[in-house]
Protein backbone atom coordinates (compact mmCIF):
# COMPACT_ATOMS: atom_id res chain seq x y z
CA UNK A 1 104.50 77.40 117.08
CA UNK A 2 100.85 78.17 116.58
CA UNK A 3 98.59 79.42 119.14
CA UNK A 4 94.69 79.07 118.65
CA UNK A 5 92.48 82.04 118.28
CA UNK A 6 90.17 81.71 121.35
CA UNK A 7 93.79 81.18 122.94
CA UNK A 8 94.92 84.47 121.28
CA UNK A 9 91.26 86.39 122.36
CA UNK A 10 91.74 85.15 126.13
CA UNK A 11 95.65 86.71 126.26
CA UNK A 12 94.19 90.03 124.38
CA UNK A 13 91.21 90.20 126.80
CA UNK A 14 93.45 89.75 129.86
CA UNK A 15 95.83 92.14 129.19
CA UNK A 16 92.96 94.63 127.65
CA UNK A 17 92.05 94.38 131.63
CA UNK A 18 95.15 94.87 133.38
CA UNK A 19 95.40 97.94 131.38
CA UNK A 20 92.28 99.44 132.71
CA UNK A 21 93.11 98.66 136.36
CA UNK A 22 97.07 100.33 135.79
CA UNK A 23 96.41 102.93 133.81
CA UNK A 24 92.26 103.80 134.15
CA UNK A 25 89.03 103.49 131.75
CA UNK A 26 90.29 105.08 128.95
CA UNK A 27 93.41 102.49 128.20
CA UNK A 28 90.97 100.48 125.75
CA UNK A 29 89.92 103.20 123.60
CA UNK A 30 93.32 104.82 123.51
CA UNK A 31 95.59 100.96 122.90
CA UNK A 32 92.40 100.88 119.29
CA UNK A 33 93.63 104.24 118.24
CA UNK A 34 97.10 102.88 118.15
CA UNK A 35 96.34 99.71 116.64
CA UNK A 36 94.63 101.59 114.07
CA UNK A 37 97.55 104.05 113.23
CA UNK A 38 99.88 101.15 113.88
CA UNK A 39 97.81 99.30 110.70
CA UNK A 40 98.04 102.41 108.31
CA UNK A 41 101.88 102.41 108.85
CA UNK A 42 102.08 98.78 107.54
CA UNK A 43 101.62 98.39 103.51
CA UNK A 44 98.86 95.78 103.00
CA UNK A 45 100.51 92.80 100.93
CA UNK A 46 99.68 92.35 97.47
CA UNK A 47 97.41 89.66 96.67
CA UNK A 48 98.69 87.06 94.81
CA UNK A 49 97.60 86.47 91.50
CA UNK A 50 95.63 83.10 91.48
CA UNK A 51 95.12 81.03 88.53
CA UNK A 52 91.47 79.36 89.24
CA UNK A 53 89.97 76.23 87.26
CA UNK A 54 86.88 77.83 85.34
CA UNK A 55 85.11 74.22 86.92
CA UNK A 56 86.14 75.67 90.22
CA UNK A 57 85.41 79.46 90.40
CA UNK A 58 82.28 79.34 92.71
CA UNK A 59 84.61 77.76 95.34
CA UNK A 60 86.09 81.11 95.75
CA UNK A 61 83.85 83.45 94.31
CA UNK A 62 79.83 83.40 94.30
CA UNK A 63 79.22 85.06 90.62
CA UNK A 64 79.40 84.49 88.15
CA UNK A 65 78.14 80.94 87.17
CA UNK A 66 80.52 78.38 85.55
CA UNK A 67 77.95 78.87 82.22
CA UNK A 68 78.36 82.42 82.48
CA UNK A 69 81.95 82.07 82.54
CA UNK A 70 81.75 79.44 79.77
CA UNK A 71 80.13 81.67 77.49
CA UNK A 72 82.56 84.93 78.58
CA UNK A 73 85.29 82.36 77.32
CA UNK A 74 83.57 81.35 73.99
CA UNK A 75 83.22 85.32 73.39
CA UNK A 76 85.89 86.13 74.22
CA UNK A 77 87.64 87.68 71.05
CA UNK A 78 84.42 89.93 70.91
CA UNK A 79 84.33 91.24 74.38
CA UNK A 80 88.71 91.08 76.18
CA UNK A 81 87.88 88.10 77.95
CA UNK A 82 90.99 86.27 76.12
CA UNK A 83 93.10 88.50 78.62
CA UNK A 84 91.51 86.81 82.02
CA UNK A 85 91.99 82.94 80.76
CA UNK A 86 95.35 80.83 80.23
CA UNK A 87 94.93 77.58 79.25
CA UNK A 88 96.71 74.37 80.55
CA UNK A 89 96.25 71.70 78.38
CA UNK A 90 92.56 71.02 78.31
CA UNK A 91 92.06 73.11 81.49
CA UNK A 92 90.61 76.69 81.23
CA UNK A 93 92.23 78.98 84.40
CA UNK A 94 90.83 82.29 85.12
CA UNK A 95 93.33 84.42 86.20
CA UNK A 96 91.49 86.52 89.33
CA UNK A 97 93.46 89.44 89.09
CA UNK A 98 92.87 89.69 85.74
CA UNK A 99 89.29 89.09 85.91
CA UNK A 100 88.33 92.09 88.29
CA UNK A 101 90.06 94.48 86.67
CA UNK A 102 88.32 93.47 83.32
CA UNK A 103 84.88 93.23 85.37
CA UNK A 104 85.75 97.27 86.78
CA UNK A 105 86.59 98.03 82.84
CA UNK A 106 83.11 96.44 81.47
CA UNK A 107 80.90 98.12 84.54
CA UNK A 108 82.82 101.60 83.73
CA UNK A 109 82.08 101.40 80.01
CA UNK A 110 78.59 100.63 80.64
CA UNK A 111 77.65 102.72 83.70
């Protein structure tokens, strides 16, 4: 079962309240400190590896262009690139993972 998020906000709200009239003003700030040292308990999952359509990378990502990316892949003996792509037939995928941490190498080298 799946519960809506203005559904979720009104229960969270509620009980936000009835915690201030039990236990006084300071229940709110005290129930966000342990929320926050709840979250650094919990390991954040690792993101999974996507395999995105070169045609399709500005769906998830804003830069760079599909030319850019075009002409990455034509280079790509000269400058690692060969490392981010798999192929699939006639279908180019850049593998995301892949691709930041050869972004972080090439701004490192140059900067």
């Amino acid at each position: 079962m799946q519960t809506d998020k203005l559904t979720i906000e009104n229960v969270i709200s509620e009980k936000i309240k009835a915690g201030k009239k039990k236990f006084g003003a300071e229940f709110e700030i005290m129930l966000l400190e342990i929320l926050g040292l709840q979250k650094l308990l919990i390991p954040e999952p690792e993101q999974q590896d996507r395999e995105i359509p070169l045609t399709r990378w500005n769906d998830y990502h804003p830069d760079p262009s599909v030319p850019a990316l075009r002409m990455l892949v034509f280079r790509k003996d000269e400058n690692g690139f060969a490392d981010v792509i798999t192929r699939r037939g006639n279908r180019i995928l850049i593998k995301e993972k892949e691709y930041f941490a050869w972004r972080n190498r090439m701004q490192n080298d140059l900067g």
